[in-house]
C-alpha atoms as a PDB file:
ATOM      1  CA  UNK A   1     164.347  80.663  98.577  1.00  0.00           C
ATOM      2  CA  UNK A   2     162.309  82.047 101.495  1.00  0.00           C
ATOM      3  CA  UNK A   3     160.788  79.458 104.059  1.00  0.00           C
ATOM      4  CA  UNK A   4     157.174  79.152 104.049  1.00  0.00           C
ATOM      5  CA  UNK A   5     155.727  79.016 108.134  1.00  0.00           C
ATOM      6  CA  UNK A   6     153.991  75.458 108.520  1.00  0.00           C
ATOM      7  CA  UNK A   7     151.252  78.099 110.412  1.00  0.00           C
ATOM      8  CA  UNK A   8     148.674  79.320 107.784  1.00  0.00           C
ATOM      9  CA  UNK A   9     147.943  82.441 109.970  1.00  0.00           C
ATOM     10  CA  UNK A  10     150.499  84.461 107.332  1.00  0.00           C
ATOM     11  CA  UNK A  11     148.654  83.779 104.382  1.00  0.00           C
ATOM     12  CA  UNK A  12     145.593  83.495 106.221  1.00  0.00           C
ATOM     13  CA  UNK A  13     146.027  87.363 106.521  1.00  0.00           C
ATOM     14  CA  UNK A  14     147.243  88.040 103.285  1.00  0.00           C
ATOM     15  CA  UNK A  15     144.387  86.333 101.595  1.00  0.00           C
ATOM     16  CA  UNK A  16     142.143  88.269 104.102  1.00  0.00           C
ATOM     17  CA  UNK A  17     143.574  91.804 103.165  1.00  0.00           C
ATOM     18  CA  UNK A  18     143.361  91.160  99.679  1.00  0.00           C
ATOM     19  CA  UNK A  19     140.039  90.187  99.689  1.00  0.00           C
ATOM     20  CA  UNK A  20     139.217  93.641 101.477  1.00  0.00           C
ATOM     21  CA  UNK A  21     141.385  95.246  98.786  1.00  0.00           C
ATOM     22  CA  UNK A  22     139.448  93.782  96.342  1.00  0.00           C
ATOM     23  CA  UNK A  23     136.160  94.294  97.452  1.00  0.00           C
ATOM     24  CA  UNK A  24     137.253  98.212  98.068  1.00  0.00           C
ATOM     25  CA  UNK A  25     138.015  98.702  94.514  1.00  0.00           C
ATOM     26  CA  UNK A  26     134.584  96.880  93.177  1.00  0.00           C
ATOM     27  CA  UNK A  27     132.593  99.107  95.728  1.00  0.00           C
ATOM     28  CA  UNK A  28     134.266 102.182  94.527  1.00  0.00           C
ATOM     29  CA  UNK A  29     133.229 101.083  91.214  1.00  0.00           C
ATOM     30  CA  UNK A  30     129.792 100.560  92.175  1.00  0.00           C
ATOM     31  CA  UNK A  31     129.603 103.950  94.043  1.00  0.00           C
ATOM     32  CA  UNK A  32     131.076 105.881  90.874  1.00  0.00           C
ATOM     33  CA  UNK A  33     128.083 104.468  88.552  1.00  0.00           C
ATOM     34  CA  UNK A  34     125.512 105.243  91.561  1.00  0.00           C
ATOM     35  CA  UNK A  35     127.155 108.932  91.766  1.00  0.00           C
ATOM     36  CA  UNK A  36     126.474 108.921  87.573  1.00  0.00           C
ATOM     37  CA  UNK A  37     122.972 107.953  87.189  1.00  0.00           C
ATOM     38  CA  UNK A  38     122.498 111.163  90.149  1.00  0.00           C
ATOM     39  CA  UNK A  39     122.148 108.967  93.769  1.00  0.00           C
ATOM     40  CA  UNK A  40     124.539 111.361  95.566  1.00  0.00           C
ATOM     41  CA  UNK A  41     122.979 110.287  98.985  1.00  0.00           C
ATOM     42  CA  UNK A  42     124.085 106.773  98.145  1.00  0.00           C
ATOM     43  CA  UNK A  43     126.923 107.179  96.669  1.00  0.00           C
ATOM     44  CA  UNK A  44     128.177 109.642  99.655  1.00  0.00           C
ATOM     45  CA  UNK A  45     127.124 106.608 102.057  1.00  0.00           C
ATOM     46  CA  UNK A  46     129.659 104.703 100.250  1.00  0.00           C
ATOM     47  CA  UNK A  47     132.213 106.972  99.912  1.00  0.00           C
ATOM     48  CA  UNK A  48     132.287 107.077 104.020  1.00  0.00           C
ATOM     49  CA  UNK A  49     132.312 103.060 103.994  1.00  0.00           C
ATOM     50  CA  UNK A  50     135.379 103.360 101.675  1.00  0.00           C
ATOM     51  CA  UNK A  51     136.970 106.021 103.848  1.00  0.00           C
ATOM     52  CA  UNK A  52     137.135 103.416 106.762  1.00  0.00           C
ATOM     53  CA  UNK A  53     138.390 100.758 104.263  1.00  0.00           C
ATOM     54  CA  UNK A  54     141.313 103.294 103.398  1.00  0.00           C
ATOM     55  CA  UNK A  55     142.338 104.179 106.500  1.00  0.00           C
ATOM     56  CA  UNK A  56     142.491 101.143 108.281  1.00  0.00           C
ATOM     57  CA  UNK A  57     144.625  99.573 104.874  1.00  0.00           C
ATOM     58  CA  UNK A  58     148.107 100.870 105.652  1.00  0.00           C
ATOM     59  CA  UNK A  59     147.935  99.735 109.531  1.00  0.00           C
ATOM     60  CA  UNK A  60     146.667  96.752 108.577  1.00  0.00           C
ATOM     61  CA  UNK A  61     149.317  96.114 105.887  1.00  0.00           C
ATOM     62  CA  UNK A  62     152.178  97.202 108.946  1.00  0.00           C
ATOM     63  CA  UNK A  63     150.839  95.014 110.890  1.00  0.00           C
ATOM     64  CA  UNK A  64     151.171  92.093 108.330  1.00  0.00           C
ATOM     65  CA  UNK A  65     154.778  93.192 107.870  1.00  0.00           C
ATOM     66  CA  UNK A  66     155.335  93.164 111.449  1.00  0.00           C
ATOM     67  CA  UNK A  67     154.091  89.904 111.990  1.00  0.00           C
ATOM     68  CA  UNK A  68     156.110  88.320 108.811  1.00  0.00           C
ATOM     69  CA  UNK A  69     158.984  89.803 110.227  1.00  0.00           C
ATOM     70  CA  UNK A  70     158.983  88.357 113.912  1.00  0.00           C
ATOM     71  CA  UNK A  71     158.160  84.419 112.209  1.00  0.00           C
ATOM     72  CA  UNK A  72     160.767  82.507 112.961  1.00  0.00           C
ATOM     73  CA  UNK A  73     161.044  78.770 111.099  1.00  0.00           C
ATOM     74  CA  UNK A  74     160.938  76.037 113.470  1.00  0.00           C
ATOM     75  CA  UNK A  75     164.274  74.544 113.758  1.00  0.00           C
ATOM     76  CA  UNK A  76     164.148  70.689 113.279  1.00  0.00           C
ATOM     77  CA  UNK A  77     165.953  68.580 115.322  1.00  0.00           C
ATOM     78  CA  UNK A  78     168.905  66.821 114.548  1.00  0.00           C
ATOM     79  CA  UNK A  79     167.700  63.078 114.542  1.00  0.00           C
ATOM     80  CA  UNK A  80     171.298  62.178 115.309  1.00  0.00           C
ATOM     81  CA  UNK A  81     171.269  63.855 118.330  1.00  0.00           C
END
């Protein structure tokens, strides 16, 4: 079983990104019904939010990885020693 780091930044981050994920998908649902009921100019204005949202997602998700990947658990000291 994987260690969990005692720091929360790790799934401080996580939590972060998927919030931002989430909040992506419920403004591209938003923008789809705007585009529907004929606010192009609206929905357009989101559409260029979402772009940002997209194209920061995979750098942000490398960086995450990259992160994760240089942790390294705190080794505990031997009381005996």
């Amino acid at each position: 079983m994987p260690t969990i780091p005692d720091d929360p930044t790790y799934i401080l981050l996580y939590r972060f990104n998927q919030n931002i994920t989430a909040l992506g998908c419920a403004i591209e649902d938003i923008g789809a019904w705007i585009d529907q009921r004929g606010s192009a100019d609206v929905s357009g204005r989101i559409d260029d939010h979402l772009a940002v949202i997209t194209a920061n997602s995979d750098f942000i998700a490398k960086a995450m990885a990259d992160l994760i990947a240089r942790w390294k658990p705190e080794v505990e000291a031997d009381p005996e020693d």
